[in-house]
C-alpha atoms as a PDB file:
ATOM      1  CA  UNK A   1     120.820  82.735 -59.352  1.00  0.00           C
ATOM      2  CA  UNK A   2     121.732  80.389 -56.868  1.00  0.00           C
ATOM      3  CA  UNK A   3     125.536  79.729 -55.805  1.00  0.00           C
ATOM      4  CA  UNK A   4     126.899  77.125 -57.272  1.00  0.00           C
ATOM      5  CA  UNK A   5     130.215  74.644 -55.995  1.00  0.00           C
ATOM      6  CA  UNK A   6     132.360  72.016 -57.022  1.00  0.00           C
ATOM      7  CA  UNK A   7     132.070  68.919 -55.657  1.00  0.00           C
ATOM      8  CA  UNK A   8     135.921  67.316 -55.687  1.00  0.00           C
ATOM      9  CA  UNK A   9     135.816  64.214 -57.526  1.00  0.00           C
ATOM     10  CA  UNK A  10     137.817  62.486 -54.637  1.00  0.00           C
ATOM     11  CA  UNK A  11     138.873  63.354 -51.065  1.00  0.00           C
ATOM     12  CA  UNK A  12     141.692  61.830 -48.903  1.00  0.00           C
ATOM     13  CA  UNK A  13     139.437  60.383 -45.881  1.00  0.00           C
ATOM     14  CA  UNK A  14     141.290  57.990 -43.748  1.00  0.00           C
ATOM     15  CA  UNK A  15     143.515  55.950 -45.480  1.00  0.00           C
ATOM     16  CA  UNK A  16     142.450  56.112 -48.689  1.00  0.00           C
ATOM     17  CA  UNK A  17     140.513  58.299 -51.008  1.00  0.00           C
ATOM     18  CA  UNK A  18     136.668  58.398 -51.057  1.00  0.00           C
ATOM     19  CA  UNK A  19     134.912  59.176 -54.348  1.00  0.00           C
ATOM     20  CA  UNK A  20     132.276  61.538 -54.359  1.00  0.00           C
ATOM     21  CA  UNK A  21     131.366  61.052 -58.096  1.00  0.00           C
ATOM     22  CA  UNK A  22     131.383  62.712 -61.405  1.00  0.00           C
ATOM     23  CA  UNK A  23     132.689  66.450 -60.585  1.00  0.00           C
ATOM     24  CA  UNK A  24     130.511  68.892 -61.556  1.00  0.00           C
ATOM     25  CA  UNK A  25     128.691  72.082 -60.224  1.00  0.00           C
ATOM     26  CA  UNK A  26     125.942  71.959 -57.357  1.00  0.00           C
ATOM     27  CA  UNK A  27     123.627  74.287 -56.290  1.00  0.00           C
ATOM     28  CA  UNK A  28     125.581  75.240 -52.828  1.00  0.00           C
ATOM     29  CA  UNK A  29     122.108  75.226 -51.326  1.00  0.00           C
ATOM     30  CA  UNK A  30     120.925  72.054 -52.139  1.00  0.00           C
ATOM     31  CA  UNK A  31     121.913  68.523 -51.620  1.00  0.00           C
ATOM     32  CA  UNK A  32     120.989  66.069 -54.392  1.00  0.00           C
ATOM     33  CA  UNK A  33     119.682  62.620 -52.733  1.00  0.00           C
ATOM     34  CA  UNK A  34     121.271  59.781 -52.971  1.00  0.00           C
ATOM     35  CA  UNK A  35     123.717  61.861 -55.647  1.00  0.00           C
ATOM     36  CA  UNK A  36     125.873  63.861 -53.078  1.00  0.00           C
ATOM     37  CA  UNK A  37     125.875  61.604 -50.394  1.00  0.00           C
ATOM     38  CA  UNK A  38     129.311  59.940 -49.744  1.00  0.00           C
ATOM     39  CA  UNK A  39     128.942  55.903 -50.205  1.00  0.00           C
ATOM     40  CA  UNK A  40     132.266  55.408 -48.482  1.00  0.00           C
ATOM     41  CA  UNK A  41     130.579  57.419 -45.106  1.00  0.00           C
ATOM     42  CA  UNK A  42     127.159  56.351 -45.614  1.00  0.00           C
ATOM     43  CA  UNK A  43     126.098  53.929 -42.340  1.00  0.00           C
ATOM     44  CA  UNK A  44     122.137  53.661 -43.076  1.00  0.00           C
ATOM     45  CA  UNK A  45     122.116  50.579 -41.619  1.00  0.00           C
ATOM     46  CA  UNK A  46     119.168  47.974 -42.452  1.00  0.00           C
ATOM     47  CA  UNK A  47     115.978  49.375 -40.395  1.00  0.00           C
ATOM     48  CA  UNK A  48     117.349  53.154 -41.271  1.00  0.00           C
ATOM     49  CA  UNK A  49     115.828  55.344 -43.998  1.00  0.00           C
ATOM     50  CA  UNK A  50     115.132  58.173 -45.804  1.00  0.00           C
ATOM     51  CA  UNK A  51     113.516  60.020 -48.840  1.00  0.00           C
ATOM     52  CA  UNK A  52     112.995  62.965 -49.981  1.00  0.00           C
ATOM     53  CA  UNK A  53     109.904  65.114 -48.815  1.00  0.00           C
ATOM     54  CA  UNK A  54     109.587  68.660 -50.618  1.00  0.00           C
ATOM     55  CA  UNK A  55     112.995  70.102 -49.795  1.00  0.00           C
ATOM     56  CA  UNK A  56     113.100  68.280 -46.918  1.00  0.00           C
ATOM     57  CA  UNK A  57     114.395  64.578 -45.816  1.00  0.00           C
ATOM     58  CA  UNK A  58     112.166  62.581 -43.801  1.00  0.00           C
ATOM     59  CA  UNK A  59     114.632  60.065 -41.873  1.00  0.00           C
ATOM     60  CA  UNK A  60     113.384  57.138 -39.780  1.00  0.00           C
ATOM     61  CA  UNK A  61     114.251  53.995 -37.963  1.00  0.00           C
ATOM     62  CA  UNK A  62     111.718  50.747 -37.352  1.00  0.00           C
ATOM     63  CA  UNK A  63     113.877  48.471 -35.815  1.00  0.00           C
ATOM     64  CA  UNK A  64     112.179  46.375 -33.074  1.00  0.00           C
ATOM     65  CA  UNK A  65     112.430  46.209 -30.226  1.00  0.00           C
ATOM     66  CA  UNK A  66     114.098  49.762 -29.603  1.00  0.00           C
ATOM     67  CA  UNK A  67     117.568  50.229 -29.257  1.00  0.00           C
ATOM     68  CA  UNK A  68     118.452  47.709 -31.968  1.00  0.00           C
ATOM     69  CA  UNK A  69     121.961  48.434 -33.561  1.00  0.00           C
ATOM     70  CA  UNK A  70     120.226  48.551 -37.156  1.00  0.00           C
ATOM     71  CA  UNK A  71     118.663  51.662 -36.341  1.00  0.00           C
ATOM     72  CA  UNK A  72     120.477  54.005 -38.033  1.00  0.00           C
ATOM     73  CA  UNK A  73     120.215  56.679 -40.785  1.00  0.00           C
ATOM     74  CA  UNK A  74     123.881  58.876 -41.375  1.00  0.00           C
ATOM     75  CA  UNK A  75     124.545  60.368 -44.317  1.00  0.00           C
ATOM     76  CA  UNK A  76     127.512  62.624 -45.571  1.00  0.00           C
ATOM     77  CA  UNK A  77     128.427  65.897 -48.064  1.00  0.00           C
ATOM     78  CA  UNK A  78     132.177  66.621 -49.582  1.00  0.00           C
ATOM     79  CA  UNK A  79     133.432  69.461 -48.044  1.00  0.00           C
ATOM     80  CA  UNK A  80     136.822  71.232 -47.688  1.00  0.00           C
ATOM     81  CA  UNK A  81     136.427  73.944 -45.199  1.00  0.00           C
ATOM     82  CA  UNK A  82     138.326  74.898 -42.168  1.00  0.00           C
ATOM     83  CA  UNK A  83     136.909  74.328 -39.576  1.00  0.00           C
ATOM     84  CA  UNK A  84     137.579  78.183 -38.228  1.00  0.00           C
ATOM     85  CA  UNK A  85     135.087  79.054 -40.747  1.00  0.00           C
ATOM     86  CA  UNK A  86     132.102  76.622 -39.918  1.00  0.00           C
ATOM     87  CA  UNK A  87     130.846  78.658 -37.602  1.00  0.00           C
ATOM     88  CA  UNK A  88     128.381  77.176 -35.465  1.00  0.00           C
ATOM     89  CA  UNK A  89     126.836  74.140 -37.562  1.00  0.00           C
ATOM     90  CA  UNK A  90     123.083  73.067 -36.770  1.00  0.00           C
ATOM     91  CA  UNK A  91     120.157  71.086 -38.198  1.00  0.00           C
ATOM     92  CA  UNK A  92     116.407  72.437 -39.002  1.00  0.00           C
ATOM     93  CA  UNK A  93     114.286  69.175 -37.880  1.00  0.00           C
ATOM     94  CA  UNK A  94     111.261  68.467 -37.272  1.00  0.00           C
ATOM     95  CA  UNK A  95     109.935  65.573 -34.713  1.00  0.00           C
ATOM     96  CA  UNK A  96     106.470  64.386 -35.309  1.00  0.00           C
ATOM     97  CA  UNK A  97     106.780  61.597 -33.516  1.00  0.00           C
ATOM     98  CA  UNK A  98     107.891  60.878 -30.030  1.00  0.00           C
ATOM     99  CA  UNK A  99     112.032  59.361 -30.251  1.00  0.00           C
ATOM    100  CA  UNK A 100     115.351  60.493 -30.703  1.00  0.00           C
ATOM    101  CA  UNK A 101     116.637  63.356 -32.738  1.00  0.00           C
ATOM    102  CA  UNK A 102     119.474  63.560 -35.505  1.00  0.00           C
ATOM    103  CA  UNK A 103     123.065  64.729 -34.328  1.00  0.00           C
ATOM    104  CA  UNK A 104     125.182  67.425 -36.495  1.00  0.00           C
ATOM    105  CA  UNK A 105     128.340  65.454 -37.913  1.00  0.00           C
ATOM    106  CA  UNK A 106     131.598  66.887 -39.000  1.00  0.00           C
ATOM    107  CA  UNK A 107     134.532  64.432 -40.320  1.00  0.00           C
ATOM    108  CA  UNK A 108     137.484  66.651 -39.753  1.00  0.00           C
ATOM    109  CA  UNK A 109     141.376  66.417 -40.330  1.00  0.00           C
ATOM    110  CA  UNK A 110     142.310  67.902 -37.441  1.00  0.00           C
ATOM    111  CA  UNK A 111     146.529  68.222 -38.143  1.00  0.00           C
ATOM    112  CA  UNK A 112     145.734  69.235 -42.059  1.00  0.00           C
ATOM    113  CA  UNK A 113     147.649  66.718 -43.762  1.00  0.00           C
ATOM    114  CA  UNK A 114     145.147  65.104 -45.765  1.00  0.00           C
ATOM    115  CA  UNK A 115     143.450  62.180 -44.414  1.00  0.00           C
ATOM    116  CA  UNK A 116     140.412  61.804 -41.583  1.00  0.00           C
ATOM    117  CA  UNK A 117     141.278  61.666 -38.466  1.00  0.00           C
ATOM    118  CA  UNK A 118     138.328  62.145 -36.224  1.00  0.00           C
ATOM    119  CA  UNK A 119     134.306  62.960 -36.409  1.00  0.00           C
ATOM    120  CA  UNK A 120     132.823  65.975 -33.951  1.00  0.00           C
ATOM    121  CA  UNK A 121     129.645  65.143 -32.916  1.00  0.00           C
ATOM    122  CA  UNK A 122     126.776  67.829 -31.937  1.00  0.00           C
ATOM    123  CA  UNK A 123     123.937  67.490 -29.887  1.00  0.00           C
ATOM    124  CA  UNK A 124     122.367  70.855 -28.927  1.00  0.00           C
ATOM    125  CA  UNK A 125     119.288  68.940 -27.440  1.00  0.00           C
ATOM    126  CA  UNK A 126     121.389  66.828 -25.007  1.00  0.00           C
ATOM    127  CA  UNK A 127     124.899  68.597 -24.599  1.00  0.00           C
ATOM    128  CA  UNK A 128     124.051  72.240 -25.602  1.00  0.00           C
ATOM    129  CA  UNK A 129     127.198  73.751 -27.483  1.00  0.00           C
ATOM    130  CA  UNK A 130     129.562  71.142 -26.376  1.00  0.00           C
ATOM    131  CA  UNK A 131     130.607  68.721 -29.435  1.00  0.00           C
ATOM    132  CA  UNK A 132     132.396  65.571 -28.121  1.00  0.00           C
ATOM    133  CA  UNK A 133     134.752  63.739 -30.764  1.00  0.00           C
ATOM    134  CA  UNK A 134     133.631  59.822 -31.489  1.00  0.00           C
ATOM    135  CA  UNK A 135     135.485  56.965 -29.686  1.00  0.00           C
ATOM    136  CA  UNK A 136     137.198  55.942 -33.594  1.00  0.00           C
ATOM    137  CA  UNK A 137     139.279  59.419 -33.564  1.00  0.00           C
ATOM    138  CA  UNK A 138     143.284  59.113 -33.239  1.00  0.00           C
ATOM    139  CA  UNK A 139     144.911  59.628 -30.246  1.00  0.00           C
ATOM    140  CA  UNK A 140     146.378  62.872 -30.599  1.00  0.00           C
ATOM    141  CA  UNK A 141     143.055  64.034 -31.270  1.00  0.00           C
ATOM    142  CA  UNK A 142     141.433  62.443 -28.410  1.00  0.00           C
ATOM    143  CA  UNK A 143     144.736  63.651 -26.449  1.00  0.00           C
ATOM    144  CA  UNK A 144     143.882  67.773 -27.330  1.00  0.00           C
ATOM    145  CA  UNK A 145     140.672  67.547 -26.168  1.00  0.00           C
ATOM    146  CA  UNK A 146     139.534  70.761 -24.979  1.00  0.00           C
ATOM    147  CA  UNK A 147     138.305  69.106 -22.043  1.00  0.00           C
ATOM    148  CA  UNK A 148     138.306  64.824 -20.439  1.00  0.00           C
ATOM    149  CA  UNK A 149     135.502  65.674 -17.688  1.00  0.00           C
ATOM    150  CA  UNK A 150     132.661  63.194 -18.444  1.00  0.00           C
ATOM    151  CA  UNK A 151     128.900  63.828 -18.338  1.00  0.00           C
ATOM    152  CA  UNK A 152     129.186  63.772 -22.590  1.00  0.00           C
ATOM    153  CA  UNK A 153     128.974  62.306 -25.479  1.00  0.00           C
ATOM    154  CA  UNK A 154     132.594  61.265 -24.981  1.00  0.00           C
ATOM    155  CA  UNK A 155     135.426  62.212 -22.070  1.00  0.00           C
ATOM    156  CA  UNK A 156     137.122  63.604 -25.075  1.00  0.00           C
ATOM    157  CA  UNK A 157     134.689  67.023 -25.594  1.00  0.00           C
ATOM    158  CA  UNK A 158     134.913  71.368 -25.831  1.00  0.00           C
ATOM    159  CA  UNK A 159     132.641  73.888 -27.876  1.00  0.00           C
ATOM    160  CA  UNK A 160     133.717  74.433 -31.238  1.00  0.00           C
ATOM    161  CA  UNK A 161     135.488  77.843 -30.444  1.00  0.00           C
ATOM    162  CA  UNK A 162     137.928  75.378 -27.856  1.00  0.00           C
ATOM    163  CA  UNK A 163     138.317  72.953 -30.547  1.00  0.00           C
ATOM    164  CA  UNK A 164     139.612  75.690 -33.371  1.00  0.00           C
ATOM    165  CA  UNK A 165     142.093  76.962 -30.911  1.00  0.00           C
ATOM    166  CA  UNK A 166     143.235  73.598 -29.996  1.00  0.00           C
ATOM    167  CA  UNK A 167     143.543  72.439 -33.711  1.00  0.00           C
ATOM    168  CA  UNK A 168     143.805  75.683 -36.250  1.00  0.00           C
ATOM    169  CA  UNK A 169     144.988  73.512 -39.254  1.00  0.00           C
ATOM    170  CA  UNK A 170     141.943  71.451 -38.833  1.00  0.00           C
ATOM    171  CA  UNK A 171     139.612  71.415 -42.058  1.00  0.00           C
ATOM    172  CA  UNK A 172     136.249  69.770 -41.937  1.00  0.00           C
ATOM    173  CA  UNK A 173     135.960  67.294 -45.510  1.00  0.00           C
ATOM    174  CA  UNK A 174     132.430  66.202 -45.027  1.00  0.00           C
ATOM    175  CA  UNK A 175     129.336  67.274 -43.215  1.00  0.00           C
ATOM    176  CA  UNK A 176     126.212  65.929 -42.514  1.00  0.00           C
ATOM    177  CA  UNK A 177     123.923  63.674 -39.720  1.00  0.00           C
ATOM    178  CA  UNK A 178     123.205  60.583 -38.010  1.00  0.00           C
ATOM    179  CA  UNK A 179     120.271  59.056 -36.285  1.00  0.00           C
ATOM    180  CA  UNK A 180     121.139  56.702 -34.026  1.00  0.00           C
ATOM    181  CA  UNK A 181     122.463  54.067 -33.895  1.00  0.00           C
ATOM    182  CA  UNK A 182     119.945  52.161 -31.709  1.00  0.00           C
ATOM    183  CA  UNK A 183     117.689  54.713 -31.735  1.00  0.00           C
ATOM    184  CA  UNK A 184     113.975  54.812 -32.603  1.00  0.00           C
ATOM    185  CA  UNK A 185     112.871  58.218 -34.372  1.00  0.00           C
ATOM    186  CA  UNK A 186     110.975  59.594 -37.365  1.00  0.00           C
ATOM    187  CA  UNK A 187     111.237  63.063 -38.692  1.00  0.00           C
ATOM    188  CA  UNK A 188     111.997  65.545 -41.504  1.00  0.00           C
ATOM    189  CA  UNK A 189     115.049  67.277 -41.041  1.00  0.00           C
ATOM    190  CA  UNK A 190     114.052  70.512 -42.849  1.00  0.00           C
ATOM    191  CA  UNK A 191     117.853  71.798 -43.641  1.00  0.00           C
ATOM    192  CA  UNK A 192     121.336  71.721 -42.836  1.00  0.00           C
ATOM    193  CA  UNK A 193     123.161  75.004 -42.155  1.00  0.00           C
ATOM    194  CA  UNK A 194     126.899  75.121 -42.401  1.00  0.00           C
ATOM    195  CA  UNK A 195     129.373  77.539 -42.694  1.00  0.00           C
ATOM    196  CA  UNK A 196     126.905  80.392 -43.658  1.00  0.00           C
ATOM    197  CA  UNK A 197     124.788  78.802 -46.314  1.00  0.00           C
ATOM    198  CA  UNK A 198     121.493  77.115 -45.795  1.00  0.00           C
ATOM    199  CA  UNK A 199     121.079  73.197 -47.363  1.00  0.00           C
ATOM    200  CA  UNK A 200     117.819  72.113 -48.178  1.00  0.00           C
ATOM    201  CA  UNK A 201     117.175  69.088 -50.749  1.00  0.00           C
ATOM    202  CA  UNK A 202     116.146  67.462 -54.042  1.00  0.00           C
ATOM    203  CA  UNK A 203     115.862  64.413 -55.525  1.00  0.00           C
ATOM    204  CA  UNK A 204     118.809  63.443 -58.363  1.00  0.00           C
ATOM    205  CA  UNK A 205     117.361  64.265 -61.307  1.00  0.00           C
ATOM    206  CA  UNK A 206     118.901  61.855 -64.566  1.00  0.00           C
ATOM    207  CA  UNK A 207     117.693  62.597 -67.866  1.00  0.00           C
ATOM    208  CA  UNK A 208     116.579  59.278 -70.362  1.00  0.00           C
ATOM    209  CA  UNK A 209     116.581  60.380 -73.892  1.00  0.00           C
ATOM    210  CA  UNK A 210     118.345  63.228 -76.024  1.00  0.00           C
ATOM    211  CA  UNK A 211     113.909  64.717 -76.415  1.00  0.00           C
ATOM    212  CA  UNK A 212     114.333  65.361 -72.750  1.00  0.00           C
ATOM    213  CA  UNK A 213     116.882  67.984 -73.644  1.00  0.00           C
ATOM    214  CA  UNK A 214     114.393  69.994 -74.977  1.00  0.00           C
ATOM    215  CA  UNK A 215     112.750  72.966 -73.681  1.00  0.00           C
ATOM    216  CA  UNK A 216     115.184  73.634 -70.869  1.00  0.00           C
ATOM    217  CA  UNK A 217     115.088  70.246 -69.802  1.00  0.00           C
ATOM    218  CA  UNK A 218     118.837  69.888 -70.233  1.00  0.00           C
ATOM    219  CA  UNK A 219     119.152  72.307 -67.214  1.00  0.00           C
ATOM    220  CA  UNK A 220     116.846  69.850 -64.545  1.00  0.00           C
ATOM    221  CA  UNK A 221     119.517  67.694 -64.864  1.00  0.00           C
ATOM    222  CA  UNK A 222     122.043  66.969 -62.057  1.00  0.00           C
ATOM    223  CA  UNK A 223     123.493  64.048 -62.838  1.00  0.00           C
ATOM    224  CA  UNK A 224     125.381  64.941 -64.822  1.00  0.00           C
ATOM    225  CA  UNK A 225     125.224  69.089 -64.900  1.00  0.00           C
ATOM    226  CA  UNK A 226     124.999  69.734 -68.552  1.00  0.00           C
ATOM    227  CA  UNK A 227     126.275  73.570 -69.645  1.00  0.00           C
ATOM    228  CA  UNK A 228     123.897  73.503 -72.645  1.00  0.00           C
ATOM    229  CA  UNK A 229     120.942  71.546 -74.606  1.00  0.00           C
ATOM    230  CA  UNK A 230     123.734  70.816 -77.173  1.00  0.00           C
ATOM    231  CA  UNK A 231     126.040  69.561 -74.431  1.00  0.00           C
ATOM    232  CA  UNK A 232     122.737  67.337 -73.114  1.00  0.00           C
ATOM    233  CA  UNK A 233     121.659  66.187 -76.909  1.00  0.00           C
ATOM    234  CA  UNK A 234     125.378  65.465 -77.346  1.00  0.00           C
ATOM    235  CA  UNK A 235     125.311  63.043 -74.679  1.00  0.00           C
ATOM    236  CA  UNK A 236     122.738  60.979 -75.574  1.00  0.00           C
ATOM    237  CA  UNK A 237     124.258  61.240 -79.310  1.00  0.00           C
ATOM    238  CA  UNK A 238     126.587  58.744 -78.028  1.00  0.00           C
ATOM    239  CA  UNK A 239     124.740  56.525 -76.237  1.00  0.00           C
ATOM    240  CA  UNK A 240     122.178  56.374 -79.405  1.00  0.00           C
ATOM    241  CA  UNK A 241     119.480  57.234 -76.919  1.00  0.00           C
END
């Protein structure tokens, strides 16, 4: 049987709270598209996409010419983890095409009072295990950097190990990628791995009619997670569906 989490209904990101949807039980393993990613996070700007292929997510950008600001494909999962447990996040992708590749994302409150205060950025292929925080965070996070030399993503930058013991309250609240922006690339990114478990994906799966209930359909569903077929049937009992 698979592990399954709650999703929080609502997390305090920034200044006010984001809504992550109907709380119910996930599959730990597996992300639901679009159902699990965070519309207050999203930035899939207009020449950024994706889909679902198999388990995976093929994500791409067409903009033309190259480098246009619209290219861009980021996407984001609830979370409430510290970040001393995350251990050392990466993505599964594959490139079939010549471009850029997706970089790991973590929105963290770094002073564990709530509310977002910065996003650590990781790009194995460029900076190896260094994770530089993005030009948006607050000053006090910017100002316990692990490190200011430049060369990075940012002059604000440290592995993940420097950044726990420069911030042990900090808790990560959402996880997840970005492509770009202004960067041309096409590829499936096969799975996200985060704090020991291994996320893979499926498409949202929404029920129509109480008959669909039937025969273990009530358990396909993931929007919403029903407990039963009479929980399912129930449903639709209302709706006169």
């Amino acid at each position: 049987m698979k592990r399954r989490i709650g999703f929080v209904g609502a997390l305090a990101l920034g200044l006010g709270l984001i809504t992550a949807g109907p709380a119910h039980a996930v599959p730990a393993d597996t992300i639901h598209v679009p159902q699990d990613f965070l519309p207050a996070l999203s930035d899939t700007r207009a020449t950024g996409h994706y889909e679902v292929q198999g388990t995976g997510l093929h994500i791409w950008t067409d903009g033309v010419p190259d480098g246009a600001s619209s290219n861009k494909v980021a996407e984001y999962v609830a979370t409430s983890t510290p970040l001393s447990a995350v251990g050392e996040p990466t993505l599964d992708y594959t490139n079939p095409s010549a471009g850029g590749v997706p970089g790991f994302q973590l929105v963290v409150d770094f002073d564990g009072d709530g509310t977002r205060d910065g996003i650590l950025i990781g790009e194995p292929g460029v900076y190896g295990n260094d994770w530089w925080v993005n030009n948006g965070a607050k000053p006090f996070v910017k100002a316990g950097a692990p490190s200011h030399a430049g060369g990075f993503g940012s002059d604000n930058h440290g592995t993940l190990d420097q950044w726990r013991a420069a911030f042990p309250s900090a808790n990560v609240v959402a996880f997840g990628f970005s492509l770009g922006s202004g960067v041309k690339g096409d590829g499936v990114l096969t799975a996200i791995n985060f704090a020991g478990a291994r996320y893979t994906f499926a498409e949202t799966v929404t029920l129509a009619s109480k008959a669909e209930c039937k025969n273990g359909g009530w358990a396909t569903s993931t929007d919403p997670v029903f407990r039963n077929q009479g929980e399912c049937v129930s449903s639709f009992a209302r709706t006169k569906n």
